[in-house]
Protein backbone atom coordinates (compact mmCIF):
# COMPACT_ATOMS: atom_id res chain seq x y z
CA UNK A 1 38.79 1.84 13.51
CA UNK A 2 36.34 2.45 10.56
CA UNK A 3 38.05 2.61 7.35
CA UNK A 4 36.37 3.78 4.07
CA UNK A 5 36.28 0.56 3.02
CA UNK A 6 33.95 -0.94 5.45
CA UNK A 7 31.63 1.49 4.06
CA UNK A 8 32.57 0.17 0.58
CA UNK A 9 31.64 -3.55 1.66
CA UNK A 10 28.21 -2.44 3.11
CA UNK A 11 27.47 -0.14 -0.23
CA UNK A 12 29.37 -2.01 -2.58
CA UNK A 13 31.93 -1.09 -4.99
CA UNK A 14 30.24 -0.50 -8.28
CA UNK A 15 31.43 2.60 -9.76
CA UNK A 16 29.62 3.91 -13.16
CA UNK A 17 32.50 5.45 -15.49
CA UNK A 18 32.17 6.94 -18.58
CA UNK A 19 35.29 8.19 -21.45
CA UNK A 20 36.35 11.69 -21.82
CA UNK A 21 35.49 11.71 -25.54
CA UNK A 22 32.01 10.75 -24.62
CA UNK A 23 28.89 12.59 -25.64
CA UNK A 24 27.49 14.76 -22.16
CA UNK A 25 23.56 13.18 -23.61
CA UNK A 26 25.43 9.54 -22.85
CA UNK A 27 26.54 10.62 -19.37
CA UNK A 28 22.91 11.83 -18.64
CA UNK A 29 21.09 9.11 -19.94
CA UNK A 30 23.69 6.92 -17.59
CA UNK A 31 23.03 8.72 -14.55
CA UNK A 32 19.26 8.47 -15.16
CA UNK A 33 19.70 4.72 -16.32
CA UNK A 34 21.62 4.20 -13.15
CA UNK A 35 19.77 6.44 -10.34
CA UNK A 36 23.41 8.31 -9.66
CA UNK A 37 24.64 11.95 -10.11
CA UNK A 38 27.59 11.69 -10.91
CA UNK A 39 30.02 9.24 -13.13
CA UNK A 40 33.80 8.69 -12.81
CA UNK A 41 35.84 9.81 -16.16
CA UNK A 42 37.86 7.22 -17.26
CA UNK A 43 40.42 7.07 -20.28
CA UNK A 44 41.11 3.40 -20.32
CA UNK A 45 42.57 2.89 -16.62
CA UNK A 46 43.52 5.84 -15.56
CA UNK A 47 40.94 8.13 -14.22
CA UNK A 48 41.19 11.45 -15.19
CA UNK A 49 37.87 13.50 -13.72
CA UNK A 50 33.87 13.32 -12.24
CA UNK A 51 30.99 14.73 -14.32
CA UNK A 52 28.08 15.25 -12.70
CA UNK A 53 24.70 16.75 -12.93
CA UNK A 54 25.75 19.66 -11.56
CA UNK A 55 28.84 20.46 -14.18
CA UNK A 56 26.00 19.81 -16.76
CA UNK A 57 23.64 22.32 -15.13
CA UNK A 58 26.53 24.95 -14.68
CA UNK A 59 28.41 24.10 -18.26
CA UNK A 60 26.17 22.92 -20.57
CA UNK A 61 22.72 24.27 -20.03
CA UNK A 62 23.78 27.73 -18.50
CA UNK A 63 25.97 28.34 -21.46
CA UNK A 64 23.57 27.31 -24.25
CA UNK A 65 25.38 24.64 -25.47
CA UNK A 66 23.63 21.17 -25.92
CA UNK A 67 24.57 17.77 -24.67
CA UNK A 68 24.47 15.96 -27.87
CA UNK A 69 27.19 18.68 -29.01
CA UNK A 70 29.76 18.88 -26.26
CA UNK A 71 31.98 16.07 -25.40
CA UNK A 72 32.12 14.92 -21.71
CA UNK A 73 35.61 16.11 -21.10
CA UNK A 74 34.96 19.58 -22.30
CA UNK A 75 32.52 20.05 -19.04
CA UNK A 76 34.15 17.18 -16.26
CA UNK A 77 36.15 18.21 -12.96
CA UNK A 78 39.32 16.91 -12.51
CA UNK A 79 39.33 14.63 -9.58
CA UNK A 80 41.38 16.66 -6.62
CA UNK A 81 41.75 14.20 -4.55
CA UNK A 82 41.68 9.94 -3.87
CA UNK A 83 41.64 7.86 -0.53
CA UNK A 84 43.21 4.47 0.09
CA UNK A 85 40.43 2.15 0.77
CA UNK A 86 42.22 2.20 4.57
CA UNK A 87 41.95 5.60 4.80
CA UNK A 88 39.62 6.50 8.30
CA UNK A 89 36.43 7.95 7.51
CA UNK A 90 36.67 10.78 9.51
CA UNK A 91 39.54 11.96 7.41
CA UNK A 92 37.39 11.38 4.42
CA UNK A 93 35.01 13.70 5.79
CA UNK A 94 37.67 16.67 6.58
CA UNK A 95 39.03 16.33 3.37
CA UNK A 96 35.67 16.21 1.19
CA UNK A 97 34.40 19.18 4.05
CA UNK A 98 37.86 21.50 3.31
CA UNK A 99 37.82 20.74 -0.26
CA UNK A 100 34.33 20.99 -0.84
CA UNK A 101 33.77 17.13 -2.69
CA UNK A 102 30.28 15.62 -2.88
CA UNK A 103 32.43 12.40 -4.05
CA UNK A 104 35.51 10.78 -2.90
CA UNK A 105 37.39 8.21 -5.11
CA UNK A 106 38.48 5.29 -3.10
CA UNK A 107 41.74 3.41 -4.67
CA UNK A 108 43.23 -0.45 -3.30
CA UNK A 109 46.82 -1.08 -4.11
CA UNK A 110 46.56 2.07 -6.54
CA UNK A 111 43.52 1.14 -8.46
CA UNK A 112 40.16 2.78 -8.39
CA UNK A 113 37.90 0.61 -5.91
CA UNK A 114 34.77 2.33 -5.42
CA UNK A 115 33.29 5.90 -4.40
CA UNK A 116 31.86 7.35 -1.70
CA UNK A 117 29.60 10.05 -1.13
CA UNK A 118 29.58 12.35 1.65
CA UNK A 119 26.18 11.21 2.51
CA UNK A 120 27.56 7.53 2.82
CA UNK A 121 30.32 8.50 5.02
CA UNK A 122 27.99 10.26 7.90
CA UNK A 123 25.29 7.32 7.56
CA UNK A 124 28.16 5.16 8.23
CA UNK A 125 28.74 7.14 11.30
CA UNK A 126 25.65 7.57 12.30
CA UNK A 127 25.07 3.97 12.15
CA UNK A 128 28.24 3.18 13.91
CA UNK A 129 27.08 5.82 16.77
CA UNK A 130 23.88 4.53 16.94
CA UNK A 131 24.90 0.71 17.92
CA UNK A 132 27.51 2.28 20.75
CA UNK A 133 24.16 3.75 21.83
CA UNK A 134 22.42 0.93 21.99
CA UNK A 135 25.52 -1.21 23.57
CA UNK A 136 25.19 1.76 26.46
CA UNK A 137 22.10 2.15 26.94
CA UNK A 138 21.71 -2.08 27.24
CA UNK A 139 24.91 -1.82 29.80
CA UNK A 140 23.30 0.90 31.69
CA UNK A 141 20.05 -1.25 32.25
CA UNK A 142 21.63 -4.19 33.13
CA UNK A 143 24.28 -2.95 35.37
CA UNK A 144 21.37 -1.48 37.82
């Protein structure tokens, strides 16, 4: 069975968080600094939203405000929904597909673990399908 956090021990579990009261320039500068689009909100331990480039695009620079004005809770999406690092990756997938998530929290024992992107969870699969391709394909030419 492949769980969510097998992906998490092939990408690792760093997760780049940032505080609500924040400046938005400080959550840009850390996605650039960091090669991510996105950051987890965090007041102390208890997460409390995502900000990513995209609620900058659509909340900041659409509305003429500026990011060294407006405060990274003002613009952040609350976080919908979390996985158990257990949780199967194909129910990762219908959840971020129905509920239209580009990133998935992961939690272990109720504590955030890691994140996953979509794009994680179907090279996961397709590197999972690919080996049971390979395994085949080896069977089949060695069973003649």
């Amino acid at each position: 069975m492949d769980q969510v956090i097998d992906v998490l021990r092939y990408k690792g579990t760093q997760v780049y968080t940032i505080a609500p009261n924040a400046l938005v320039f400080e959550a840009i500068a850390d996605m650039v600094h960091h090669e991510v689009g996105s950051l987890l909100v965090m007041d102390g331990e208890h997460l409390t939203g995502i900000v990513t480039e995209r609620d900058y695009l659509r909340k900041v620079a659409l509305h003429g405000r500026t990011s060294r004005a407006t405060r990274v809770a003002e613009i952040m999406s609350p976080i919908d929904c979390t996985v158990d690092s257990a949780e199967h990756i194909d129910r990762c997938l219908e959840l971020m597909i129905s509920r239209r998530l580009r990133h998935l929290p992961v939690l272990h024992h109720g504590r955030l673990h890691g994140i996953v992107s979509v794009g994680d969870l179907v090279k996961r699969k397709l590197t999972v399908q690919g080996h049971a391709l390979e395994q085949l394909t080896y069977y089949i030419s060695h069973a003649c």
